[in-house]
PDBML (XML) file of the C-alpha atoms, coordinates in Angstrom:
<?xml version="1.0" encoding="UTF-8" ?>
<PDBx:datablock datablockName="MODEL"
   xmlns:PDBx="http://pdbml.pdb.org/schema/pdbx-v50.xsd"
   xmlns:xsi="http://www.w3.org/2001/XMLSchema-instance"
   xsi:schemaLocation="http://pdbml.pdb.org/schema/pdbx-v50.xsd pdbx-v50.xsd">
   <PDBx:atom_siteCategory>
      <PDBx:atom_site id="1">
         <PDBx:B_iso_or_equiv>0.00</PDBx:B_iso_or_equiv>
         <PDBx:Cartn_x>-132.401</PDBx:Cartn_x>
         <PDBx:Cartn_y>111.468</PDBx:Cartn_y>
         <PDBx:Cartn_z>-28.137</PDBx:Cartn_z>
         <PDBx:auth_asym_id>A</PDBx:auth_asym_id>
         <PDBx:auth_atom_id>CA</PDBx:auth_atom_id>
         <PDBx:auth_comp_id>UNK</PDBx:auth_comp_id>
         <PDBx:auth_seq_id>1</PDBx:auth_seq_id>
         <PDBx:group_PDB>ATOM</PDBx:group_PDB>
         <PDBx:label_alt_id xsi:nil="true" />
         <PDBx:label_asym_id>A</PDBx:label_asym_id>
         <PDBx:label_atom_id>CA</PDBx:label_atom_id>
         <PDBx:label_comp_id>UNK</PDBx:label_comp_id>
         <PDBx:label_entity_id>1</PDBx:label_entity_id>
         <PDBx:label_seq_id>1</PDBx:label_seq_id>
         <PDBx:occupancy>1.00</PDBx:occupancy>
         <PDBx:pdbx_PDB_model_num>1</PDBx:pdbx_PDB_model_num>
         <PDBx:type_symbol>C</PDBx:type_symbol>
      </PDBx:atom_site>
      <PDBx:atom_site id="2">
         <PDBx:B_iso_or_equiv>0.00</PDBx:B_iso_or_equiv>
         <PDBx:Cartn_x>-129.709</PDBx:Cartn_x>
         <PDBx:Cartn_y>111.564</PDBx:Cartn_y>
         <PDBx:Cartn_z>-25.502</PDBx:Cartn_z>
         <PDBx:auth_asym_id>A</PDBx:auth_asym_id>
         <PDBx:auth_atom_id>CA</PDBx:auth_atom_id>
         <PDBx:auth_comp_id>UNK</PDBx:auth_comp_id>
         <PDBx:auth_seq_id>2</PDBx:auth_seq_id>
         <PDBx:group_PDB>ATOM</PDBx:group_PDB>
         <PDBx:label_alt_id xsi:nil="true" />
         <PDBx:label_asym_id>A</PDBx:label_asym_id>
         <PDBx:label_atom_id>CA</PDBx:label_atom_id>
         <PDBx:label_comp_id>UNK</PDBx:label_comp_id>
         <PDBx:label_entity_id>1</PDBx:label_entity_id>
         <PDBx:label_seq_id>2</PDBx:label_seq_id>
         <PDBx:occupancy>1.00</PDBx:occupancy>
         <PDBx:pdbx_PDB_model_num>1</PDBx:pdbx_PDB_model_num>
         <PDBx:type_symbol>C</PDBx:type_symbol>
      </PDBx:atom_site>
      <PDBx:atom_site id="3">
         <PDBx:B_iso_or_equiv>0.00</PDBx:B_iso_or_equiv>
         <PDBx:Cartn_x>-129.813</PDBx:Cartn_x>
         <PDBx:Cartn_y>115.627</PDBx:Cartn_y>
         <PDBx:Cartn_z>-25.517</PDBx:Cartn_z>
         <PDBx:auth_asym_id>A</PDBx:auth_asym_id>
         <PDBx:auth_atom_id>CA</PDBx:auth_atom_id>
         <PDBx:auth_comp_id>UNK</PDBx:auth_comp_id>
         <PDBx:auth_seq_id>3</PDBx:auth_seq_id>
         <PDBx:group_PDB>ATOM</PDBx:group_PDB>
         <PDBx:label_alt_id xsi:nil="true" />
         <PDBx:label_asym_id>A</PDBx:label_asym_id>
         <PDBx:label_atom_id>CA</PDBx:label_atom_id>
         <PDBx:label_comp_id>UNK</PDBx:label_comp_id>
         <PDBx:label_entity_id>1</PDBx:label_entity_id>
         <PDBx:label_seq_id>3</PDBx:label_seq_id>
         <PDBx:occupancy>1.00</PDBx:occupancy>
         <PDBx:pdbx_PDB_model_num>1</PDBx:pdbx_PDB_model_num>
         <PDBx:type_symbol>C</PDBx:type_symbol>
      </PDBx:atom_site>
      <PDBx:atom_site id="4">
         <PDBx:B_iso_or_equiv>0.00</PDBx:B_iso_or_equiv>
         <PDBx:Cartn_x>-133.151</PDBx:Cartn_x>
         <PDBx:Cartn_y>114.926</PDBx:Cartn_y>
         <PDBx:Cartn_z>-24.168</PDBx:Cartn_z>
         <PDBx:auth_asym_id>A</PDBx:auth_asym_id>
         <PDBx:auth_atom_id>CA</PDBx:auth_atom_id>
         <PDBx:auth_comp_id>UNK</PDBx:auth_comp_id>
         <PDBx:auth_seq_id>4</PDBx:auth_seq_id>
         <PDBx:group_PDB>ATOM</PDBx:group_PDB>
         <PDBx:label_alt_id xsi:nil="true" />
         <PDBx:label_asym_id>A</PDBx:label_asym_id>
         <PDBx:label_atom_id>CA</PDBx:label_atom_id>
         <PDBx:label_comp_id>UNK</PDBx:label_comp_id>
         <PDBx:label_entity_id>1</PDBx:label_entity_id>
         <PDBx:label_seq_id>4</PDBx:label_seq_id>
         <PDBx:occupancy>1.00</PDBx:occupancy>
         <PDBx:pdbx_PDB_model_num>1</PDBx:pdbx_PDB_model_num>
         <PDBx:type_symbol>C</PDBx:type_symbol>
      </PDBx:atom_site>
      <PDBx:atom_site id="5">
         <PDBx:B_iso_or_equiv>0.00</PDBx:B_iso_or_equiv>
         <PDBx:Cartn_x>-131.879</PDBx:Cartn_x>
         <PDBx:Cartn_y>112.613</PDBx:Cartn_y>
         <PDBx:Cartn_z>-21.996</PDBx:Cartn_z>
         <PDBx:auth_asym_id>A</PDBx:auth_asym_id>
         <PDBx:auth_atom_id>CA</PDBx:auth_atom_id>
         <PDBx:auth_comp_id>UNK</PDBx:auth_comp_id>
         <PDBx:auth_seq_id>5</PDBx:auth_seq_id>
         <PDBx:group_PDB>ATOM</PDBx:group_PDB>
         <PDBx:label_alt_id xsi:nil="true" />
         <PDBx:label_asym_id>A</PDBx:label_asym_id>
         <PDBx:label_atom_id>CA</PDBx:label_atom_id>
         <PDBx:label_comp_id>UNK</PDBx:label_comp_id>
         <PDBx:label_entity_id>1</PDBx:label_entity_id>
         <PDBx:label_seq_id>5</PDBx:label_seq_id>
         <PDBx:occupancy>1.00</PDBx:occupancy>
         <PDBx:pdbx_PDB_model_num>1</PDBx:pdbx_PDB_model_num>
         <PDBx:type_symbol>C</PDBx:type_symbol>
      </PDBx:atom_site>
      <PDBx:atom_site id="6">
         <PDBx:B_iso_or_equiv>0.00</PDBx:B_iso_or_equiv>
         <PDBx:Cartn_x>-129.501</PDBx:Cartn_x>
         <PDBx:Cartn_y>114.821</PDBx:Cartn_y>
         <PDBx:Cartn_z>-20.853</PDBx:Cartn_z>
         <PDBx:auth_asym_id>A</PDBx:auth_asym_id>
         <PDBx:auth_atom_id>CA</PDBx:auth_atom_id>
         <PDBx:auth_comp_id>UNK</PDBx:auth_comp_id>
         <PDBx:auth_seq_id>6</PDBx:auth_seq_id>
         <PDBx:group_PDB>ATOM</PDBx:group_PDB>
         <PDBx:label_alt_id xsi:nil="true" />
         <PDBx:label_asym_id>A</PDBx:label_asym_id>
         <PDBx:label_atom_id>CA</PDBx:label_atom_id>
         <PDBx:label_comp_id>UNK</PDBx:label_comp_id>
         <PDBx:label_entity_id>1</PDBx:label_entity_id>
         <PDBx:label_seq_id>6</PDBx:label_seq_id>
         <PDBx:occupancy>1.00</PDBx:occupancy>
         <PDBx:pdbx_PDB_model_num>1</PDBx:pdbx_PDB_model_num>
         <PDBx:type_symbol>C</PDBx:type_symbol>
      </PDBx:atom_site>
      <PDBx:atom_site id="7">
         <PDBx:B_iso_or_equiv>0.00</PDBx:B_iso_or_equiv>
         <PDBx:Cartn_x>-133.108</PDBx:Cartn_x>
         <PDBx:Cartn_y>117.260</PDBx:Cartn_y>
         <PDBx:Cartn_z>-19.719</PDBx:Cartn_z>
         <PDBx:auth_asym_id>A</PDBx:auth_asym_id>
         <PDBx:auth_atom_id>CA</PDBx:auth_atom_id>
         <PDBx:auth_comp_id>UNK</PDBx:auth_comp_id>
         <PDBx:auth_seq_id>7</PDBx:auth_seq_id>
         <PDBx:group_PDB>ATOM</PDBx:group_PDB>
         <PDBx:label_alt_id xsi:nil="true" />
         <PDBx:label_asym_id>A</PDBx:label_asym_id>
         <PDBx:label_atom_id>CA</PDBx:label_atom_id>
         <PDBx:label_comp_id>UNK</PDBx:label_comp_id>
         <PDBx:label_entity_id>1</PDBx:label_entity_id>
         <PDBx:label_seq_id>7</PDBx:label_seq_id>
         <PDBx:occupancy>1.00</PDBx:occupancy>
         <PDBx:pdbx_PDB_model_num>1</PDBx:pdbx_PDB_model_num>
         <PDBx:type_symbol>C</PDBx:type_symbol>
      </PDBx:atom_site>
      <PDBx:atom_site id="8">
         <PDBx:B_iso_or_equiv>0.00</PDBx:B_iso_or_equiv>
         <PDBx:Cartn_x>-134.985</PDBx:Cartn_x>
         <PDBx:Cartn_y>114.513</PDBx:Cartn_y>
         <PDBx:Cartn_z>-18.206</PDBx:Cartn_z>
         <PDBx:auth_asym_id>A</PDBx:auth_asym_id>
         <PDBx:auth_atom_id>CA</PDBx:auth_atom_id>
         <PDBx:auth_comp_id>UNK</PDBx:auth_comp_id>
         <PDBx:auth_seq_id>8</PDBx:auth_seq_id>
         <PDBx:group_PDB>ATOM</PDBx:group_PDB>
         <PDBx:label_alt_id xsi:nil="true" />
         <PDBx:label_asym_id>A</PDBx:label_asym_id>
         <PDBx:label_atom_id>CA</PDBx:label_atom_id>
         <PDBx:label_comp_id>UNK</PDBx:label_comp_id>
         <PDBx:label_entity_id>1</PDBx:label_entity_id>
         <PDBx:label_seq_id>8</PDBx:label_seq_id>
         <PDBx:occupancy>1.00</PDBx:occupancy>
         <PDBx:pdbx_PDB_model_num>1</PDBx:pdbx_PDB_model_num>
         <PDBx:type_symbol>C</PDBx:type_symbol>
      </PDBx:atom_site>
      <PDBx:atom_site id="9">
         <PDBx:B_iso_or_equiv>0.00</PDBx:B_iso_or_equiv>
         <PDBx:Cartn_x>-133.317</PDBx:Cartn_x>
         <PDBx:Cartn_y>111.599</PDBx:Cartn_y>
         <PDBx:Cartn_z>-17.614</PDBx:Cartn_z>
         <PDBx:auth_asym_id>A</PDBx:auth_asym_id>
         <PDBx:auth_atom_id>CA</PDBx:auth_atom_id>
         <PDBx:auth_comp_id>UNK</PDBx:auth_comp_id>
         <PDBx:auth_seq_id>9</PDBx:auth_seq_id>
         <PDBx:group_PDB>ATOM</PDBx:group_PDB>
         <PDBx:label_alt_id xsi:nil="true" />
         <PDBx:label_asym_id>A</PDBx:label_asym_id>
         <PDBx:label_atom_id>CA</PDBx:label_atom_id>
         <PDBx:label_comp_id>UNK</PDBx:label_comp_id>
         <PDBx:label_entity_id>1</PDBx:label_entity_id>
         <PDBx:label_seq_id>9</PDBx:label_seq_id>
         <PDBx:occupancy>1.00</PDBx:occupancy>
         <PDBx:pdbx_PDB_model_num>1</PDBx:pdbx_PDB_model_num>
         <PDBx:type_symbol>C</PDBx:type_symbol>
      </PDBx:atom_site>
      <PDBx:atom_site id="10">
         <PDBx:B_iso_or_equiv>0.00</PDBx:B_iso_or_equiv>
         <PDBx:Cartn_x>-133.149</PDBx:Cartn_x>
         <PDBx:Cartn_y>107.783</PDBx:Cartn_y>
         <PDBx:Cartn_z>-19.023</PDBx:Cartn_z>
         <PDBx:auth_asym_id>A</PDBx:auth_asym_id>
         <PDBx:auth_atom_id>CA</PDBx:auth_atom_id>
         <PDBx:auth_comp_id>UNK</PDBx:auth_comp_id>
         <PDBx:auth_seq_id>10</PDBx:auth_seq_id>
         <PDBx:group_PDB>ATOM</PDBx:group_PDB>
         <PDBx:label_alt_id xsi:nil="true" />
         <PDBx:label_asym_id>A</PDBx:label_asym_id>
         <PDBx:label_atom_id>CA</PDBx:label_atom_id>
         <PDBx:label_comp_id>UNK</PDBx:label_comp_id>
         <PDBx:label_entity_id>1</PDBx:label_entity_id>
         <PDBx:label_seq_id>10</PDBx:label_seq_id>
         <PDBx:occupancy>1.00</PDBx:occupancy>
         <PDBx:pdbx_PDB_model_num>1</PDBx:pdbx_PDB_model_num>
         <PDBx:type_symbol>C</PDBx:type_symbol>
      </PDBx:atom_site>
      <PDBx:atom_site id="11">
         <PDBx:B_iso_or_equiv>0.00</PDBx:B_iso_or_equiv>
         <PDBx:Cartn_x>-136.823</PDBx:Cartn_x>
         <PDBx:Cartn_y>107.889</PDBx:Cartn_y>
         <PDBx:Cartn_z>-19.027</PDBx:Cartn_z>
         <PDBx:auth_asym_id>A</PDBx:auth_asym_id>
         <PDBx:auth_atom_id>CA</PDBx:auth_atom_id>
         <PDBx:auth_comp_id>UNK</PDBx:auth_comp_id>
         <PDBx:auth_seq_id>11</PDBx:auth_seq_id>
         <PDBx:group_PDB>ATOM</PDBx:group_PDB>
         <PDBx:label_alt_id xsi:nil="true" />
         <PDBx:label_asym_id>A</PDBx:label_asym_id>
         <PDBx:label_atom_id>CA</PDBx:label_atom_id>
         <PDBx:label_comp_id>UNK</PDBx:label_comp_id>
         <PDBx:label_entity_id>1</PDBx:label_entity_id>
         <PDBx:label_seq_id>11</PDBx:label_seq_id>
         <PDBx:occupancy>1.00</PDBx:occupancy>
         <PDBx:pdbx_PDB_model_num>1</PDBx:pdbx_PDB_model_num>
         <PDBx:type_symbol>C</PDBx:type_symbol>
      </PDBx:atom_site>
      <PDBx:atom_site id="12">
         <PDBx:B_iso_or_equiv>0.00</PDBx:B_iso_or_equiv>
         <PDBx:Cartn_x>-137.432</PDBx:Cartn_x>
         <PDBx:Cartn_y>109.775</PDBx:Cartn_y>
         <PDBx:Cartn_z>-21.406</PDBx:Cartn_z>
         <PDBx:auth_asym_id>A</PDBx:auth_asym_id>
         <PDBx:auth_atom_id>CA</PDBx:auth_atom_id>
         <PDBx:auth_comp_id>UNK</PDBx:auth_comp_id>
         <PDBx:auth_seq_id>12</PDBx:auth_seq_id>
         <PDBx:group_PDB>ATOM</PDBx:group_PDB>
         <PDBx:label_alt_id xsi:nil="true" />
         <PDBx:label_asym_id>A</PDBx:label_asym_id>
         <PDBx:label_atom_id>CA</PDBx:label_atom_id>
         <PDBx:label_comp_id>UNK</PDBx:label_comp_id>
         <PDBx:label_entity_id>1</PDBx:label_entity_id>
         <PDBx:label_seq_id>12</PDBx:label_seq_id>
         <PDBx:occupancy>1.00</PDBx:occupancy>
         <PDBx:pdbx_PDB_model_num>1</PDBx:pdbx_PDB_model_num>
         <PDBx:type_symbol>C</PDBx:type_symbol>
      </PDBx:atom_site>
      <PDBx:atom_site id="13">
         <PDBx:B_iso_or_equiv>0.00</PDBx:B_iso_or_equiv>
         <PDBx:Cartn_x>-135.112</PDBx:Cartn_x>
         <PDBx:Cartn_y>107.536</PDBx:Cartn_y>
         <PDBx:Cartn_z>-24.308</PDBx:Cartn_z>
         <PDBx:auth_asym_id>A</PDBx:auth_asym_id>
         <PDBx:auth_atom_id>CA</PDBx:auth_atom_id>
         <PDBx:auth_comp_id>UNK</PDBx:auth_comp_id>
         <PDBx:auth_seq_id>13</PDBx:auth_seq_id>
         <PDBx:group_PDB>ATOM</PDBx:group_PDB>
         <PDBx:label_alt_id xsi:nil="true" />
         <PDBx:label_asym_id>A</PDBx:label_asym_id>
         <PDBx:label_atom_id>CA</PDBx:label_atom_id>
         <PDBx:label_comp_id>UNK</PDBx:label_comp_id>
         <PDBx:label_entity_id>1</PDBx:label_entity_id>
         <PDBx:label_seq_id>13</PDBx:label_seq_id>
         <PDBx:occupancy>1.00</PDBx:occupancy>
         <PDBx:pdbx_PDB_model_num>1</PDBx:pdbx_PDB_model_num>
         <PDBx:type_symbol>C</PDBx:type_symbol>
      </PDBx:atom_site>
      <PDBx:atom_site id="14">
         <PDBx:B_iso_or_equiv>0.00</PDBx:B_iso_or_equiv>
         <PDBx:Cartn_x>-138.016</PDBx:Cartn_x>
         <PDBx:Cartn_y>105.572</PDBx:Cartn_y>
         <PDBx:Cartn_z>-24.392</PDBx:Cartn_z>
         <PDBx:auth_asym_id>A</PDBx:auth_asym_id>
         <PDBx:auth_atom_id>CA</PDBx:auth_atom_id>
         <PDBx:auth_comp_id>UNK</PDBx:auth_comp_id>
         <PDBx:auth_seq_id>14</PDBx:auth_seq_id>
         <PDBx:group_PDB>ATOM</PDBx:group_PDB>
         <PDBx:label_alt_id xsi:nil="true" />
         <PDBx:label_asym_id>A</PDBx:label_asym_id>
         <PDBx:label_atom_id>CA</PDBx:label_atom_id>
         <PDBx:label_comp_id>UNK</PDBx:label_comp_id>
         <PDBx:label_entity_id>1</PDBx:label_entity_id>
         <PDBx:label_seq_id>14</PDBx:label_seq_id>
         <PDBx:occupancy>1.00</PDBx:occupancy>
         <PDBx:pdbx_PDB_model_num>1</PDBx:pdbx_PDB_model_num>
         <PDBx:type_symbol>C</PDBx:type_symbol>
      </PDBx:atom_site>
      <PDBx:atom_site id="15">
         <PDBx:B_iso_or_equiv>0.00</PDBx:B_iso_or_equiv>
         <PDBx:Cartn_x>-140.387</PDBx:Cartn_x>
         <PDBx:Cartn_y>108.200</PDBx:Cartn_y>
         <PDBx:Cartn_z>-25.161</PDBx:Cartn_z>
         <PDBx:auth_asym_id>A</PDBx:auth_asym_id>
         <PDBx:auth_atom_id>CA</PDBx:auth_atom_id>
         <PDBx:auth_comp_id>UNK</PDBx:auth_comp_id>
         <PDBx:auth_seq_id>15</PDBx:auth_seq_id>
         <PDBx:group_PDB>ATOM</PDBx:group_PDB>
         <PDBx:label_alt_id xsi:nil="true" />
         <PDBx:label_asym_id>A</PDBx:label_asym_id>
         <PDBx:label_atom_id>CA</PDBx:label_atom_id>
         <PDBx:label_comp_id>UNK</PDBx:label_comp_id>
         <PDBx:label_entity_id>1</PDBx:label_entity_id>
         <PDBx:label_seq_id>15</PDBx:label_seq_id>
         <PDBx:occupancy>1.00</PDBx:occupancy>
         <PDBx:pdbx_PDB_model_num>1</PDBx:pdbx_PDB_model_num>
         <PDBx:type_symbol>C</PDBx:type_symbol>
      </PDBx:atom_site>
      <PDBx:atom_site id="16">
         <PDBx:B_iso_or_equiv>0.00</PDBx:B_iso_or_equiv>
         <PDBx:Cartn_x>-138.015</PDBx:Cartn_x>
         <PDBx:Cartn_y>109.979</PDBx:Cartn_y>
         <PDBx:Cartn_z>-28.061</PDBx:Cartn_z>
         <PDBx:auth_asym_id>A</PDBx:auth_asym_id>
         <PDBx:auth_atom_id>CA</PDBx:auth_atom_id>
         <PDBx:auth_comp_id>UNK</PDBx:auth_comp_id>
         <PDBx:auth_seq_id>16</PDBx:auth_seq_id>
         <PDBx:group_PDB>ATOM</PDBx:group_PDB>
         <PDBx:label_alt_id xsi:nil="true" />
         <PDBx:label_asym_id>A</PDBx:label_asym_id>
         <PDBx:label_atom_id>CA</PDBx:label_atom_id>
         <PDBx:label_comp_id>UNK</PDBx:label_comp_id>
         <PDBx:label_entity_id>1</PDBx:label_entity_id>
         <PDBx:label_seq_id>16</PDBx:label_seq_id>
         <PDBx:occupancy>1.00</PDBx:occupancy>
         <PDBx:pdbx_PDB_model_num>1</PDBx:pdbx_PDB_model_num>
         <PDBx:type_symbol>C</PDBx:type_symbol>
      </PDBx:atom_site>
      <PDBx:atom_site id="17">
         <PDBx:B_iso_or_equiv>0.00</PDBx:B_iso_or_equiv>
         <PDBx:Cartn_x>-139.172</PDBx:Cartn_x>
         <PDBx:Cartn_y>110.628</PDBx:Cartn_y>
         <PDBx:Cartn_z>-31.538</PDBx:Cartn_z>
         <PDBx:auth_asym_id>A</PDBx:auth_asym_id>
         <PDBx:auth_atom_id>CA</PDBx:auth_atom_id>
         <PDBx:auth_comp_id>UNK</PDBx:auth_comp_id>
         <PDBx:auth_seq_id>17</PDBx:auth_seq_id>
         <PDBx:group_PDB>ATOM</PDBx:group_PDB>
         <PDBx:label_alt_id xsi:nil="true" />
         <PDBx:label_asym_id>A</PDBx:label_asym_id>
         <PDBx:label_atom_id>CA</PDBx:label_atom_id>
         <PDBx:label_comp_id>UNK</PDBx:label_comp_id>
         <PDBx:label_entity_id>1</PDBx:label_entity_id>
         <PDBx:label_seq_id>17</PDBx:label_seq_id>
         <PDBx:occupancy>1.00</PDBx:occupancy>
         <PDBx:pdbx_PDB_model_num>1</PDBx:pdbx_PDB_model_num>
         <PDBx:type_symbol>C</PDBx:type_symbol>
      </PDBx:atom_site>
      <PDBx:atom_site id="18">
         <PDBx:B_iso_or_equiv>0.00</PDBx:B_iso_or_equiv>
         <PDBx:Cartn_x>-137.013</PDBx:Cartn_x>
         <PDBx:Cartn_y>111.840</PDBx:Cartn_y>
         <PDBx:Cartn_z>-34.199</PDBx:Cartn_z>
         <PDBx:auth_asym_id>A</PDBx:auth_asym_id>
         <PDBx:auth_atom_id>CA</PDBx:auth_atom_id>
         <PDBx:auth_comp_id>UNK</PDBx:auth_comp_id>
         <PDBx:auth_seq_id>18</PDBx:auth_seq_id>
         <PDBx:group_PDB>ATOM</PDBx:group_PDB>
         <PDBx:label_alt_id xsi:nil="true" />
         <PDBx:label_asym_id>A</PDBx:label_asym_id>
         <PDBx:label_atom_id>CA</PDBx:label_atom_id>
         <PDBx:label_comp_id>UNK</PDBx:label_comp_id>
         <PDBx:label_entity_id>1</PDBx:label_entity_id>
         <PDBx:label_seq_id>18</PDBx:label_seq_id>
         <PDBx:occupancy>1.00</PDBx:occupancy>
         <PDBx:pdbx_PDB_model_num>1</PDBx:pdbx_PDB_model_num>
         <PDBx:type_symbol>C</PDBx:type_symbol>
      </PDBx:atom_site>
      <PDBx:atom_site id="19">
         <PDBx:B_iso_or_equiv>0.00</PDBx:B_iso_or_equiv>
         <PDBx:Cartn_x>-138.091</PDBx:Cartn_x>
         <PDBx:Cartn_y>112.721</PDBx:Cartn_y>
         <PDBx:Cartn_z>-37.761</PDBx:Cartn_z>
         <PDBx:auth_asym_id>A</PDBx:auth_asym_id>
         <PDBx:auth_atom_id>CA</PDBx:auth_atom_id>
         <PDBx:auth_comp_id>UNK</PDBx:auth_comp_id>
         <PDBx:auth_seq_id>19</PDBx:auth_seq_id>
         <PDBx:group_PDB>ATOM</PDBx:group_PDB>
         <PDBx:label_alt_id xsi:nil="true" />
         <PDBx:label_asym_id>A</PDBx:label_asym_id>
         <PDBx:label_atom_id>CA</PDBx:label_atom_id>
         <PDBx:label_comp_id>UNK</PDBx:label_comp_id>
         <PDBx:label_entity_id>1</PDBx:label_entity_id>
         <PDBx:label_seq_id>19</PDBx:label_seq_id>
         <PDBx:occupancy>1.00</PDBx:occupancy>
         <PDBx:pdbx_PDB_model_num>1</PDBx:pdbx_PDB_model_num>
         <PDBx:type_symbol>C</PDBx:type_symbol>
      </PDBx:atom_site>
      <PDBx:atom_site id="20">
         <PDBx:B_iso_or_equiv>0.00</PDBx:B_iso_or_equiv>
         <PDBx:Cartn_x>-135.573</PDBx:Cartn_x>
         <PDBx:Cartn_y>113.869</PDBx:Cartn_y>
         <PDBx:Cartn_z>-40.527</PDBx:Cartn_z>
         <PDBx:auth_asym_id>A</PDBx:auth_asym_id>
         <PDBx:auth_atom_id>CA</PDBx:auth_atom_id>
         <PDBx:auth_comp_id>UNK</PDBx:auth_comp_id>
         <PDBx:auth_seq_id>20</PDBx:auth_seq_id>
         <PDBx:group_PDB>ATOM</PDBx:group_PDB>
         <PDBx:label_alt_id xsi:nil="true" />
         <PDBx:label_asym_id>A</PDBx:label_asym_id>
         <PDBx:label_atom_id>CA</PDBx:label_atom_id>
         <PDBx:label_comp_id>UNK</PDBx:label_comp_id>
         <PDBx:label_entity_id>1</PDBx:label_entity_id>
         <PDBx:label_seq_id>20</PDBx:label_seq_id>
         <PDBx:occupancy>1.00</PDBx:occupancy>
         <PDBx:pdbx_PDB_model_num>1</PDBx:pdbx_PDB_model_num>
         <PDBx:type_symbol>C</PDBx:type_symbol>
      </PDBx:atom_site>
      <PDBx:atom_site id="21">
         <PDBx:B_iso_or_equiv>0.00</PDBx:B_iso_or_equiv>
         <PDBx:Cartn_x>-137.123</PDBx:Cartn_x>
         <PDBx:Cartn_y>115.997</PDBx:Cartn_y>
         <PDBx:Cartn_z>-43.233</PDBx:Cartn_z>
         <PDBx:auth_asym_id>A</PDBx:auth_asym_id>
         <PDBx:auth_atom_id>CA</PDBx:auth_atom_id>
         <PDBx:auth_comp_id>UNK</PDBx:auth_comp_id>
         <PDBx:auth_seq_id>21</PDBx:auth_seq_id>
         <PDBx:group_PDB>ATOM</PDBx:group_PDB>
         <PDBx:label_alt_id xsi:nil="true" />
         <PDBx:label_asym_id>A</PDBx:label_asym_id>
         <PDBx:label_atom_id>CA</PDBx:label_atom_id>
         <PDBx:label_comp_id>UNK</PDBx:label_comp_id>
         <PDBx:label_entity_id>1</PDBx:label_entity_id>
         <PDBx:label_seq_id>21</PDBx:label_seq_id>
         <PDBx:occupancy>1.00</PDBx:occupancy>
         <PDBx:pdbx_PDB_model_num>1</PDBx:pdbx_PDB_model_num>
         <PDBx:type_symbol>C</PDBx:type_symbol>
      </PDBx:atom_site>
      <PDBx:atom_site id="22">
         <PDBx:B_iso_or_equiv>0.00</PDBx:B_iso_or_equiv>
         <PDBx:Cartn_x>-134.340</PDBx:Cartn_x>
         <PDBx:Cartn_y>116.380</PDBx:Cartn_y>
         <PDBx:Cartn_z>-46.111</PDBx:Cartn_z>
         <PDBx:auth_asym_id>A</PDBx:auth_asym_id>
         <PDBx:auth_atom_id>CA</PDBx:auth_atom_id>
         <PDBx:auth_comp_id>UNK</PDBx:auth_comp_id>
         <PDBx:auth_seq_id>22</PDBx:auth_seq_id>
         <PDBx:group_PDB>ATOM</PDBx:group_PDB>
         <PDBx:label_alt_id xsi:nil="true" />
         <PDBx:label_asym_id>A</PDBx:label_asym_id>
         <PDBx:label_atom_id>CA</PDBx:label_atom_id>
         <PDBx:label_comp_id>UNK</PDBx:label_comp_id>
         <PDBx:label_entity_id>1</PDBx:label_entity_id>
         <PDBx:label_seq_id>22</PDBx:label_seq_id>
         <PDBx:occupancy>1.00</PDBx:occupancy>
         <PDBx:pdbx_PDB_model_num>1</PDBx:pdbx_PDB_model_num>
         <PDBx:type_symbol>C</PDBx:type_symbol>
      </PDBx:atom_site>
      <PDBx:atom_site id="23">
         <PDBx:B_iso_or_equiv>0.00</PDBx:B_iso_or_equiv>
         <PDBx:Cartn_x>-135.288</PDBx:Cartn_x>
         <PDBx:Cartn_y>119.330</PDBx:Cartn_y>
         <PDBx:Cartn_z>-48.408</PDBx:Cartn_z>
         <PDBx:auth_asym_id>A</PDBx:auth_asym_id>
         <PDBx:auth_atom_id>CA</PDBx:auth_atom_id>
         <PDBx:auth_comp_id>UNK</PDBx:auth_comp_id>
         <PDBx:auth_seq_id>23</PDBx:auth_seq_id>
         <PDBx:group_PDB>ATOM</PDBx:group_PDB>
         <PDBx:label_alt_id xsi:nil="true" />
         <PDBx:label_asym_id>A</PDBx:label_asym_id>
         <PDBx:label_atom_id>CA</PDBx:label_atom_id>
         <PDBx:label_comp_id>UNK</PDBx:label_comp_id>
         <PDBx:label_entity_id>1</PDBx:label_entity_id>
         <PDBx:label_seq_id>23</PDBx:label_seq_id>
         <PDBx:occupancy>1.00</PDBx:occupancy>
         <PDBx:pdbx_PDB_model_num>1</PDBx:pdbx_PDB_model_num>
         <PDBx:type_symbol>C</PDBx:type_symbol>
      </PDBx:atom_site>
      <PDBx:atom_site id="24">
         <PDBx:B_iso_or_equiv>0.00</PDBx:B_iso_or_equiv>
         <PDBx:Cartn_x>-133.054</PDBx:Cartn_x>
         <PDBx:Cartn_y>119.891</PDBx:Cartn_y>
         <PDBx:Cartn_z>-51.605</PDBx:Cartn_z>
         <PDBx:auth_asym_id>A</PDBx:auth_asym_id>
         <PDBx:auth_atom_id>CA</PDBx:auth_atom_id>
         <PDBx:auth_comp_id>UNK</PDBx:auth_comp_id>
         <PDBx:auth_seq_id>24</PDBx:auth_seq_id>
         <PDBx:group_PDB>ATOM</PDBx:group_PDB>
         <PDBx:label_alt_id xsi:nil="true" />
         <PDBx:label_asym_id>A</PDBx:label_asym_id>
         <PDBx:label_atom_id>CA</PDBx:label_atom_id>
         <PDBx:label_comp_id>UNK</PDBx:label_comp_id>
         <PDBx:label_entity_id>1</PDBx:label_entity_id>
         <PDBx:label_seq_id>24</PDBx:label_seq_id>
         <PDBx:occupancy>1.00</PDBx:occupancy>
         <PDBx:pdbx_PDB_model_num>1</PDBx:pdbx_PDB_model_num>
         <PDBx:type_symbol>C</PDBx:type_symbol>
      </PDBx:atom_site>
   </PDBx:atom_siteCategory>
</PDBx:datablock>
């Protein structure tokens, strides 16, 4: 989230979604 932040600005925290796929 805040390397995106780091792109566009506070803004885009907000806006952020982050999905972890664990594979074996």
């Amino acid at each position: 989230t805040d390397a995106l932040v780091r792109v566009y600005g506070e803004r885009a925290r907000a806006m952020a979604v982050v999905e972890l796929f664990g594979i074996p």
